[in-house]
C-alpha atoms as a PDB file:
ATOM      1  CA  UNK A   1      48.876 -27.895  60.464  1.00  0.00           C
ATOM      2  CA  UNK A   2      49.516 -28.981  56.835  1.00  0.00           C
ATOM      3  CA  UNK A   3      47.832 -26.196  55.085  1.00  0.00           C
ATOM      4  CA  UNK A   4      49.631 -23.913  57.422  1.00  0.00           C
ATOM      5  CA  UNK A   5      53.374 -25.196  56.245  1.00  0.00           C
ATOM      6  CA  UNK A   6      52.264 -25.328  52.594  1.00  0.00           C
ATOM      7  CA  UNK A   7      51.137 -21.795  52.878  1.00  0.00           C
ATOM      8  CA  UNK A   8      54.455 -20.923  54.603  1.00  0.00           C
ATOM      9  CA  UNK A   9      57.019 -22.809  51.903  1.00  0.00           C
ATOM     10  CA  UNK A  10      54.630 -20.991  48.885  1.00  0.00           C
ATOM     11  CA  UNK A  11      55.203 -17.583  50.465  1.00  0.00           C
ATOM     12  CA  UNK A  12      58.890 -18.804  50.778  1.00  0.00           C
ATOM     13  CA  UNK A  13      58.930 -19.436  47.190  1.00  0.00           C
ATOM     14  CA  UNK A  14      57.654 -16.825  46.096  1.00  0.00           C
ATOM     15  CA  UNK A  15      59.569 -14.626  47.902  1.00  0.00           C
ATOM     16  CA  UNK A  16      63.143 -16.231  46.777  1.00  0.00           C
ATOM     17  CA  UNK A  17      61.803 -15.840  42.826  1.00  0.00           C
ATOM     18  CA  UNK A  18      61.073 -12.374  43.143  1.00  0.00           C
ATOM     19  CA  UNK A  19      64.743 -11.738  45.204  1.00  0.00           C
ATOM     20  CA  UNK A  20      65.854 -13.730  42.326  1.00  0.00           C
ATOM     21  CA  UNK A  21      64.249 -11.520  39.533  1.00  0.00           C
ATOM     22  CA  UNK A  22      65.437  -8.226  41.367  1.00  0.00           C
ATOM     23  CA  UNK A  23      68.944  -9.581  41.477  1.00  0.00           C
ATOM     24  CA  UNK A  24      68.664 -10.002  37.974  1.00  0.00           C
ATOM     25  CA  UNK A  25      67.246  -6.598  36.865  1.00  0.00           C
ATOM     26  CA  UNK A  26      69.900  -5.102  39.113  1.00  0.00           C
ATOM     27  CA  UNK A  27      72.727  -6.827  37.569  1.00  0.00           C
ATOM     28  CA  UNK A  28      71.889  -6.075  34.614  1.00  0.00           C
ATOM     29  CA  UNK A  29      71.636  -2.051  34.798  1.00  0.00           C
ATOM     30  CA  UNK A  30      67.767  -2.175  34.569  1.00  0.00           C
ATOM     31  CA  UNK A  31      67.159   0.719  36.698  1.00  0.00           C
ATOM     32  CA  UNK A  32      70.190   2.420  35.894  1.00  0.00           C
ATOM     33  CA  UNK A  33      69.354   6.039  34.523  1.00  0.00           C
ATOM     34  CA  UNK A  34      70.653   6.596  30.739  1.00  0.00           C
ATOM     35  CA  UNK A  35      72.546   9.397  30.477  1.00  0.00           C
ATOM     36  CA  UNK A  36      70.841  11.897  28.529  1.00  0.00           C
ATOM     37  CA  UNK A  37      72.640  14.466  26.396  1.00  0.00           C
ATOM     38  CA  UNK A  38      70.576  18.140  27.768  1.00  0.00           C
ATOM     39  CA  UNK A  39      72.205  21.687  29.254  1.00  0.00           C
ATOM     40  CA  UNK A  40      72.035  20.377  32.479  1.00  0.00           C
ATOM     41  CA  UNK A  41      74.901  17.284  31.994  1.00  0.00           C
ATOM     42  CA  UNK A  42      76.766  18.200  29.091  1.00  0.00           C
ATOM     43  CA  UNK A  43      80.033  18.176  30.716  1.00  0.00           C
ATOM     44  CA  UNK A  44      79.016  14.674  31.937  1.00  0.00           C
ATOM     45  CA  UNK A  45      78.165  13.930  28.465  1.00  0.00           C
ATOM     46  CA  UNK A  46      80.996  14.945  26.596  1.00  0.00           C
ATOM     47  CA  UNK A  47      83.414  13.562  29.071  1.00  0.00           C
ATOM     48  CA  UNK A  48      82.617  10.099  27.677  1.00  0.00           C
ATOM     49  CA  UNK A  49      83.947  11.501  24.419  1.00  0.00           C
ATOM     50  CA  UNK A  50      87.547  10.219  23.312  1.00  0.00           C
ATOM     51  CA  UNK A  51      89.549  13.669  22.267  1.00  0.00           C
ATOM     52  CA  UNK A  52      91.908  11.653  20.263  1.00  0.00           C
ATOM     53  CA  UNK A  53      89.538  10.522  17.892  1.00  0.00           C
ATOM     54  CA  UNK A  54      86.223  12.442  17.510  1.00  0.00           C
ATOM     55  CA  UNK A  55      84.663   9.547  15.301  1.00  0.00           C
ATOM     56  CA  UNK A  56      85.030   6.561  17.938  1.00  0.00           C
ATOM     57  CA  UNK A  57      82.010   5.221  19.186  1.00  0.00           C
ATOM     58  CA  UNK A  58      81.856   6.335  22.699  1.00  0.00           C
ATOM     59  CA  UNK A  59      81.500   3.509  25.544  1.00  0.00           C
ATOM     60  CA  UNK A  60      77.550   2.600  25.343  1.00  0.00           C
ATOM     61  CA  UNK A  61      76.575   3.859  22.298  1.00  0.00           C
ATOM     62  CA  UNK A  62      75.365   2.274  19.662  1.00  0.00           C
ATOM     63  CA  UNK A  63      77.789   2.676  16.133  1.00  0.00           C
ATOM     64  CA  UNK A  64      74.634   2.915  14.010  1.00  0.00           C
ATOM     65  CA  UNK A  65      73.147   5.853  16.122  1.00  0.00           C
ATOM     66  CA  UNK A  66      76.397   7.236  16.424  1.00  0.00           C
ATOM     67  CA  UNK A  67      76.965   7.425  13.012  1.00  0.00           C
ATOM     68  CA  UNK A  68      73.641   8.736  12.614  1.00  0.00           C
ATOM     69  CA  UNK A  69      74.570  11.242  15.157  1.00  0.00           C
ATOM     70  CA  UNK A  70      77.525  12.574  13.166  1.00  0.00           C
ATOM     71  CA  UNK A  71      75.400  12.453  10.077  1.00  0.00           C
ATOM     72  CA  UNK A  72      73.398  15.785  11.754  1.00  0.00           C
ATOM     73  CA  UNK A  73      76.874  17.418  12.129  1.00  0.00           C
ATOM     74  CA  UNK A  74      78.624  17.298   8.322  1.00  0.00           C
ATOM     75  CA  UNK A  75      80.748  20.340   8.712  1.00  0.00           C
ATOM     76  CA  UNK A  76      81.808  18.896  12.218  1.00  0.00           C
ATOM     77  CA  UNK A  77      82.356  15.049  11.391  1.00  0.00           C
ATOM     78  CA  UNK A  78      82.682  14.648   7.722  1.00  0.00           C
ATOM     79  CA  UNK A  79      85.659  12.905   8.182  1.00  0.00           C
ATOM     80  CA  UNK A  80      83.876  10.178  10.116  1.00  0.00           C
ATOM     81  CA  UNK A  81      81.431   9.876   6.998  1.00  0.00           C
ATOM     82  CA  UNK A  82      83.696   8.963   4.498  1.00  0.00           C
END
Protein backbone atom coordinates (compact mmCIF):
# COMPACT_ATOMS: atom_id res chain seq x y z
CA UNK A 1 0.00 0.00 0.00
CA UNK A 2 3.01 2.32 0.59
CA UNK A 3 4.69 1.94 -2.67
CA UNK A 4 1.34 2.45 -4.23
CA UNK A 5 0.81 6.18 -2.55
CA UNK A 6 4.47 7.07 -3.17
CA UNK A 7 4.00 6.18 -6.76
CA UNK A 8 0.74 8.22 -6.78
CA UNK A 9 2.21 11.67 -4.95
CA UNK A 10 5.52 11.26 -7.59
CA UNK A 11 3.16 11.17 -10.56
CA UNK A 12 1.38 14.10 -8.71
CA UNK A 13 4.54 15.92 -8.65
CA UNK A 14 5.51 15.54 -11.58
CA UNK A 15 2.57 16.42 -13.12
CA UNK A 16 2.15 19.95 -11.14
CA UNK A 17 6.06 20.83 -12.37
CA UNK A 18 5.39 20.26 -15.81
CA UNK A 19 1.73 22.42 -15.50
CA UNK A 20 4.07 24.70 -13.83
CA UNK A 21 6.73 24.88 -16.68
CA UNK A 22 3.87 25.18 -19.41
CA UNK A 23 2.38 28.06 -17.49
CA UNK A 24 5.58 29.56 -17.68
CA UNK A 25 6.46 29.13 -21.40
CA UNK A 26 2.94 30.36 -22.06
CA UNK A 27 3.26 33.47 -20.16
CA UNK A 28 6.01 34.29 -21.49
CA UNK A 29 5.09 34.24 -25.42
CA UNK A 30 7.18 31.02 -25.98
CA UNK A 31 5.04 29.61 -28.56
CA UNK A 32 3.88 32.73 -29.84
CA UNK A 33 4.66 32.94 -33.72
CA UNK A 34 7.11 36.01 -34.64
CA UNK A 35 5.81 37.95 -37.10
CA UNK A 36 7.74 37.63 -40.12
CA UNK A 37 8.11 40.43 -42.66
CA UNK A 38 7.14 38.19 -46.36
CA UNK A 39 4.32 39.07 -49.31
CA UNK A 40 1.95 37.21 -47.56
CA UNK A 41 1.66 39.72 -44.15
CA UNK A 42 3.02 42.85 -45.19
CA UNK A 43 0.06 44.83 -44.37
CA UNK A 44 0.29 43.11 -40.93
CA UNK A 45 3.81 44.09 -40.90
CA UNK A 46 3.80 47.54 -41.71
CA UNK A 47 0.84 48.27 -39.57
CA UNK A 48 3.16 48.07 -36.55
CA UNK A 49 4.97 50.96 -38.21
CA UNK A 50 4.45 54.53 -36.54
CA UNK A 51 3.61 57.00 -39.73
CA UNK A 52 4.61 59.92 -37.69
CA UNK A 53 8.02 59.01 -37.35
CA UNK A 54 9.52 56.48 -39.83
CA UNK A 55 12.78 56.07 -37.62
CA UNK A 56 11.02 54.85 -34.24
CA UNK A 57 11.72 51.54 -33.24
CA UNK A 58 8.57 49.70 -33.80
CA UNK A 59 6.95 47.77 -30.66
CA UNK A 60 9.23 44.42 -30.46
CA UNK A 61 12.01 45.20 -32.32
CA UNK A 62 15.17 45.40 -31.40
CA UNK A 63 16.91 49.29 -31.94
CA UNK A 64 20.18 47.67 -33.03
CA UNK A 65 18.46 45.51 -35.80
CA UNK A 66 16.33 48.24 -36.56
CA UNK A 67 18.91 50.47 -37.19
CA UNK A 68 20.56 47.90 -39.08
CA UNK A 69 17.41 47.57 -40.97
CA UNK A 70 17.38 51.21 -42.09
CA UNK A 71 21.05 50.94 -42.81
CA UNK A 72 19.87 48.58 -46.12
CA UNK A 73 17.51 51.49 -47.07
CA UNK A 74 19.92 54.91 -47.26
CA UNK A 75 17.90 56.74 -49.81
CA UNK A 76 14.73 55.78 -47.68
CA UNK A 77 16.01 56.42 -43.97
CA UNK A 78 19.05 58.54 -44.11
CA UNK A 79 17.60 60.75 -41.84
CA UNK A 80 17.42 58.06 -39.18
CA UNK A 81 21.31 57.52 -39.78
CA UNK A 82 22.54 60.67 -38.91
Amino acid sequence: MMEKEKLIVALLAIAFIGAVVLAIFSLSGFFTPKLENNAANFQQFASQANPEDVCAVPAGTDPAQWREHLSHHPDLYSQCLK
